[in-house]
PDB file of N, CA and C in Angstrom:
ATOM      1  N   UNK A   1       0.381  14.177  17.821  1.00  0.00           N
ATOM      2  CA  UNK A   1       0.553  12.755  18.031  1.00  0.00           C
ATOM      3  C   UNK A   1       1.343  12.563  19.328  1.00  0.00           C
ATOM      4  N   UNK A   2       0.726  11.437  20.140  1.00  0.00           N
ATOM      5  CA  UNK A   2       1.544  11.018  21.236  1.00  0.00           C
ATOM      6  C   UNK A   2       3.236  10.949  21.042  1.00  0.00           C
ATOM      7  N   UNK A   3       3.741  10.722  22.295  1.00  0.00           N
ATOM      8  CA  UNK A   3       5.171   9.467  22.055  1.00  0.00           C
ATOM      9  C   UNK A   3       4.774   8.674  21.938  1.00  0.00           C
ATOM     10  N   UNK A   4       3.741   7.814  22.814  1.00  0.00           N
ATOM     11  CA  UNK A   4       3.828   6.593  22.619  1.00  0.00           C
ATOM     12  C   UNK A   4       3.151   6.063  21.151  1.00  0.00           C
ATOM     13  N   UNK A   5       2.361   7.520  20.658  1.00  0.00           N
ATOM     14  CA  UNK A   5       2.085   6.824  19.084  1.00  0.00           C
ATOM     15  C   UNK A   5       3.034   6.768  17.845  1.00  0.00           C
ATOM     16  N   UNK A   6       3.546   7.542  18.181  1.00  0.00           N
ATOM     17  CA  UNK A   6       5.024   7.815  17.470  1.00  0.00           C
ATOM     18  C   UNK A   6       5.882   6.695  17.687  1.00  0.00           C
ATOM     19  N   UNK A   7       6.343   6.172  18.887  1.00  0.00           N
ATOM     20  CA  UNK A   7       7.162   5.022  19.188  1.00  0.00           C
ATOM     21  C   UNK A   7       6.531   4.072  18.533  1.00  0.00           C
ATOM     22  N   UNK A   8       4.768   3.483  18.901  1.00  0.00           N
ATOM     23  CA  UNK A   8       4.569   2.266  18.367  1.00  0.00           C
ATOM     24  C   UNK A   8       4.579   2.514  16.481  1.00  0.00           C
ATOM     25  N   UNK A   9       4.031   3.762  16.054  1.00  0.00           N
ATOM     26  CA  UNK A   9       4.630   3.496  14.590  1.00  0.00           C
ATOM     27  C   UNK A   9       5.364   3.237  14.244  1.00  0.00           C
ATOM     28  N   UNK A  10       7.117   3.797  14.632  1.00  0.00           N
ATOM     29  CA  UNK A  10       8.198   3.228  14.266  1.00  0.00           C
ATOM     30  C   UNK A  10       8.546   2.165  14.434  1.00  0.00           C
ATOM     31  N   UNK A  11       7.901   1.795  15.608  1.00  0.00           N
ATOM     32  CA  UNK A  11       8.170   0.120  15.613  1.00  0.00           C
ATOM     33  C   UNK A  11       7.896  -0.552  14.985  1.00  0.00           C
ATOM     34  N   UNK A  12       6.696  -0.326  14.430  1.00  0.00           N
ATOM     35  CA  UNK A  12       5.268  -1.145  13.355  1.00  0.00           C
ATOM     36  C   UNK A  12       6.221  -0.903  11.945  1.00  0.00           C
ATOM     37  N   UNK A  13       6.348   0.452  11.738  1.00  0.00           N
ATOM     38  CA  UNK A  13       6.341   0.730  10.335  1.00  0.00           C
ATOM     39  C   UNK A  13       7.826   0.797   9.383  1.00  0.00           C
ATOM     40  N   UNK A  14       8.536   0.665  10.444  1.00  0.00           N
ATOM     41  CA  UNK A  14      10.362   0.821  10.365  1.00  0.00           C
ATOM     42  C   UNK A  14      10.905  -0.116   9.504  1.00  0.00           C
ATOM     43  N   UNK A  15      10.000  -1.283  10.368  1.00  0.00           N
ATOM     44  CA  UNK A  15      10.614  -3.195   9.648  1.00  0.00           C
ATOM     45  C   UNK A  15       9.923  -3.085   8.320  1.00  0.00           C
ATOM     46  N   UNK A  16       8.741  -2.776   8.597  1.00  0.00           N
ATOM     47  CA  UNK A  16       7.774  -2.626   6.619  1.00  0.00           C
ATOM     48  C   UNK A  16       8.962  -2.190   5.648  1.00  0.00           C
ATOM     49  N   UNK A  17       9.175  -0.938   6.118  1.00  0.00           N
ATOM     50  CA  UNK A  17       9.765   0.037   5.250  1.00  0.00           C
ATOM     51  C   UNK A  17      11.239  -0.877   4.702  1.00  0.00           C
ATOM     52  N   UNK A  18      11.975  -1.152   5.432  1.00  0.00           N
ATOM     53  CA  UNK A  18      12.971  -2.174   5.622  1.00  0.00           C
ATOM     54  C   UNK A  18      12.919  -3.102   4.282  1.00  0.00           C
ATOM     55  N   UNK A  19      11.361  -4.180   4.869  1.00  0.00           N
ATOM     56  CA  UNK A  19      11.426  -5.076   3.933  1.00  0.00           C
ATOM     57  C   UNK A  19      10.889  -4.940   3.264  1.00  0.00           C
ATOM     58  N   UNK A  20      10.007  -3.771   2.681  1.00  0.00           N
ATOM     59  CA  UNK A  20       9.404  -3.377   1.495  1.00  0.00           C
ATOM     60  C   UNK A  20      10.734  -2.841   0.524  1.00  0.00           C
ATOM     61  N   UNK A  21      11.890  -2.334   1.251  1.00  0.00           N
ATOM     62  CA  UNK A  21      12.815  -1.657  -0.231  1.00  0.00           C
ATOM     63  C   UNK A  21      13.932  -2.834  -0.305  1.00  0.00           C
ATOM     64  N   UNK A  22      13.548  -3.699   0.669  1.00  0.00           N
ATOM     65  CA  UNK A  22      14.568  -4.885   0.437  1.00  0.00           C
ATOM     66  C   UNK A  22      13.579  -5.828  -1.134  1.00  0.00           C
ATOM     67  N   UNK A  23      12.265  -5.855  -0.969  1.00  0.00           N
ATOM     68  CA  UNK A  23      12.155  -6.600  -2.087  1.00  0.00           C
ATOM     69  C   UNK A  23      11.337  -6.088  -3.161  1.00  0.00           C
ATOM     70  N   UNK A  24      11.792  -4.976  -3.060  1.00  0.00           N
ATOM     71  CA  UNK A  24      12.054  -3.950  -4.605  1.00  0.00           C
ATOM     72  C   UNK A  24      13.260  -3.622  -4.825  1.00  0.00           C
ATOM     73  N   UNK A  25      13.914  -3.936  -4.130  1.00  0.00           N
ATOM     74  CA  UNK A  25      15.497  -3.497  -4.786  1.00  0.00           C
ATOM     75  C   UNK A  25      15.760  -3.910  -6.011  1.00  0.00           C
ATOM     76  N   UNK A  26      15.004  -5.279  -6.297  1.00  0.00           N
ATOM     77  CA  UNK A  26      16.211  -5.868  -7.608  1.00  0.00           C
ATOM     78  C   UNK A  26      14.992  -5.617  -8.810  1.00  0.00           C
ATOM     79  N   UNK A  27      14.209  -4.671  -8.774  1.00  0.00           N
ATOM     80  CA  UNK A  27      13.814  -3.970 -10.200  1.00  0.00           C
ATOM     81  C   UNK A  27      13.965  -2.700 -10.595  1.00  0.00           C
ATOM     82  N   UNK A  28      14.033  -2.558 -11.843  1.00  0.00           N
ATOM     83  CA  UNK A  28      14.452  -1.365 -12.614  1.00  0.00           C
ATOM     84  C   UNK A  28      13.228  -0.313 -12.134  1.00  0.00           C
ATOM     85  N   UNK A  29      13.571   0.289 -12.501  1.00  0.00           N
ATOM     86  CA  UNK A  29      12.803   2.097 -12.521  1.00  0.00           C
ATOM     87  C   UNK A  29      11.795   1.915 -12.865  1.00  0.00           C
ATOM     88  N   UNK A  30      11.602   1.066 -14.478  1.00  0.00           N
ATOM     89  CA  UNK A  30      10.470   1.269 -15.227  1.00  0.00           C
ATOM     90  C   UNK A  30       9.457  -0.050 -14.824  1.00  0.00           C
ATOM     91  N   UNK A  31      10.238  -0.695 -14.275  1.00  0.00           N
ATOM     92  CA  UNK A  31       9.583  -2.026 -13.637  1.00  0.00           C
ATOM     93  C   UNK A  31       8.749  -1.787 -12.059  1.00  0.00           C
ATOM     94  N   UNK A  32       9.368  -0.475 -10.938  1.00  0.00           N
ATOM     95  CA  UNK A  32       8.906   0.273 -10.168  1.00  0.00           C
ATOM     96  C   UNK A  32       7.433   0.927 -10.803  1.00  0.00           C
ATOM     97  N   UNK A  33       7.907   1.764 -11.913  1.00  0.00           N
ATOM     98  CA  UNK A  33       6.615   2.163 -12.207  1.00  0.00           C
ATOM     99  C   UNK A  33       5.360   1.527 -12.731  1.00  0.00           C
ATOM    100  N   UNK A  34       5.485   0.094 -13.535  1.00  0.00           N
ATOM    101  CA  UNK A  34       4.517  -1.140 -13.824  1.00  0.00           C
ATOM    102  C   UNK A  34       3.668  -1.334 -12.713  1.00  0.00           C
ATOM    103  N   UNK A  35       4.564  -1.853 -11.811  1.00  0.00           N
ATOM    104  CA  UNK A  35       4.185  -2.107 -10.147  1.00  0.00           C
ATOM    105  C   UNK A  35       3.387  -1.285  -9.843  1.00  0.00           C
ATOM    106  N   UNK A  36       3.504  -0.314  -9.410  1.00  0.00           N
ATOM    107  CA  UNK A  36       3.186   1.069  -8.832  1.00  0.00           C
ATOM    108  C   UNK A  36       1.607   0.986  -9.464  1.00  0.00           C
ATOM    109  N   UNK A  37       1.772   0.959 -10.803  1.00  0.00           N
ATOM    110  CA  UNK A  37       0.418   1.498 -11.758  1.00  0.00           C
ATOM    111  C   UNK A  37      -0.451   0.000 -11.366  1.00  0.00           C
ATOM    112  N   UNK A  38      -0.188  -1.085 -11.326  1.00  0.00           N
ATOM    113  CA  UNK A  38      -0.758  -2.320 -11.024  1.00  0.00           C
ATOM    114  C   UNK A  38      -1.569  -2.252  -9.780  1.00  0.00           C
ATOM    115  N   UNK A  39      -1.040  -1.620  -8.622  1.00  0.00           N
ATOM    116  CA  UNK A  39      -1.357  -2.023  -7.462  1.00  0.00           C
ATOM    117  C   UNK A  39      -2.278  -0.885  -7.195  1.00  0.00           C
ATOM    118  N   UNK A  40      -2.136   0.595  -7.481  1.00  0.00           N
ATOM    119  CA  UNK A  40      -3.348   1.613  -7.887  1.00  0.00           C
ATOM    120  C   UNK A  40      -4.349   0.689  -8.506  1.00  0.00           C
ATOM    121  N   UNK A  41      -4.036   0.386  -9.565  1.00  0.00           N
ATOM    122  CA  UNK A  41      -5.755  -0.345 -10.107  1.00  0.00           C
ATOM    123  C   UNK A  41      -5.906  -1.449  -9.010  1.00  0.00           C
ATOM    124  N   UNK A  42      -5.625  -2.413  -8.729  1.00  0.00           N
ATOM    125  CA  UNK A  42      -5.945  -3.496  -7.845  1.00  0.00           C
ATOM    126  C   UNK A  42      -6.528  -2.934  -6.797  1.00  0.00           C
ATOM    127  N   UNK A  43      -5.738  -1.978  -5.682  1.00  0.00           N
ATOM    128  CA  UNK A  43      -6.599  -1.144  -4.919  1.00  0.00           C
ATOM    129  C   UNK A  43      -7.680  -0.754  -5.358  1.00  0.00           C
ATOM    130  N   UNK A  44      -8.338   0.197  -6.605  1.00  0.00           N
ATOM    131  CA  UNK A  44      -9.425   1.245  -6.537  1.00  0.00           C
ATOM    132  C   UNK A  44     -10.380   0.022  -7.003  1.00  0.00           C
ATOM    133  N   UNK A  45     -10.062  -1.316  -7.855  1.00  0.00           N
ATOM    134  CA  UNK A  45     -10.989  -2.757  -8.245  1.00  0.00           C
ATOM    135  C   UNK A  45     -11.088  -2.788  -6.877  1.00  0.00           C
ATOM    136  N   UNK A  46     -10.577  -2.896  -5.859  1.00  0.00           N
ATOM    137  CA  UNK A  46     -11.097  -3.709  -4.459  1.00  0.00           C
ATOM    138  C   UNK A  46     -11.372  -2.579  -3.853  1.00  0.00           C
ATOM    139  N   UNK A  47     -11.447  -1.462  -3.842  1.00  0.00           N
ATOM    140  CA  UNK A  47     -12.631  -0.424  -3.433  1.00  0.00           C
ATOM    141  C   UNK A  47     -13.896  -0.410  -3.981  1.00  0.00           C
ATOM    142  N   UNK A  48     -13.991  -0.847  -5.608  1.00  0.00           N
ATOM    143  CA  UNK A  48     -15.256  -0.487  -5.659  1.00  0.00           C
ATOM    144  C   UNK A  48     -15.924  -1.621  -5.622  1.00  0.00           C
ATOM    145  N   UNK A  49     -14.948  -3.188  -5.339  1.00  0.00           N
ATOM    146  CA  UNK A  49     -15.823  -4.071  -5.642  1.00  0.00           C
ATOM    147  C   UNK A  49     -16.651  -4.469  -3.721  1.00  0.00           C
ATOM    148  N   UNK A  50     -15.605  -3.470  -3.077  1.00  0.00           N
ATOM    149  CA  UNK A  50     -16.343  -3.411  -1.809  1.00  0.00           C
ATOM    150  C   UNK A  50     -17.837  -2.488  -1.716  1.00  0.00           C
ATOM    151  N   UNK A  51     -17.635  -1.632  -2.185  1.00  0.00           N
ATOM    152  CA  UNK A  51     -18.814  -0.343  -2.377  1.00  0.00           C
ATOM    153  C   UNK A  51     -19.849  -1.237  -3.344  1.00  0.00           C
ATOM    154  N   UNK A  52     -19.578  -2.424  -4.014  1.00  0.00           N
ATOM    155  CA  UNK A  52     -20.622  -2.922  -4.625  1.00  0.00           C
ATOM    156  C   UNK A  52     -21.578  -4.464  -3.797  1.00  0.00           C
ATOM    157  N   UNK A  53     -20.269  -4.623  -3.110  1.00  0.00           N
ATOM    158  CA  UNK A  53     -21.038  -5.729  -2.145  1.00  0.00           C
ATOM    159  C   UNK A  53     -21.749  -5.176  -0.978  1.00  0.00           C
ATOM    160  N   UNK A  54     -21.547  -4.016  -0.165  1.00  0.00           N
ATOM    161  CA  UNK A  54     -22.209  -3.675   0.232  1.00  0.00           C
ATOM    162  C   UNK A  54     -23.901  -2.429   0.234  1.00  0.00           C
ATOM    163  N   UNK A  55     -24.000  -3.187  -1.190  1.00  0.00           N
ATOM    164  CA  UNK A  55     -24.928  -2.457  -2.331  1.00  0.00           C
ATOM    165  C   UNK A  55     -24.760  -0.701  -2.235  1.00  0.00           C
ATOM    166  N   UNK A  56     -23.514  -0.490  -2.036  1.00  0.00           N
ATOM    167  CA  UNK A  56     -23.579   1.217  -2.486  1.00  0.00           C
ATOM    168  C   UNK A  56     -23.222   1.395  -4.000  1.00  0.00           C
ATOM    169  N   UNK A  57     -23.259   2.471  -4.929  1.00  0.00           N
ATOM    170  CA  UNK A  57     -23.298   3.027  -5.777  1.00  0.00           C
ATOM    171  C   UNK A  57     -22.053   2.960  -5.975  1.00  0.00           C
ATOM    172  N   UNK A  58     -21.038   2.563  -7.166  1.00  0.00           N
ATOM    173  CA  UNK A  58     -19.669   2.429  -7.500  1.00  0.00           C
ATOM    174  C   UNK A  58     -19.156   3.788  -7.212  1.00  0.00           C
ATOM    175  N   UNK A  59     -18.029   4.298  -7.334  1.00  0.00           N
ATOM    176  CA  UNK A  59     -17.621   5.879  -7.092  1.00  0.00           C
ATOM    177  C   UNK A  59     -17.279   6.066  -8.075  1.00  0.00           C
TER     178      UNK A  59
END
């Protein structure tokens, strides 16, 4: 990887990281893991409901 790809990731990805554990901070462990398991399914539903609009075969 470049510097300069390295630099623009940290730039990009630094603040995410930031405000992604800023607004998970105020849940529990087991409330982390709800989340976690929620957003796996929501992702792989909007993978396959892409693979179905573009008439491919579900995975």
């Amino acid at each position: 990887m470049t510097e300069k790809a390295l630099d623009t990731g940290s730039r990009l990805f630094a603040p995410l990281a930031r405000e992604v554990e800023t607004a998970l901070s105020g849940y529990s462990p087991s409330q982390i893991e709800l989340l976690s398991d929620m957003m796996r399914k929501v992702t792989a539903a909007t993978v396959q409901a892409r693979q179905q609009a573009l008439g491919g075969p579900p995975e």
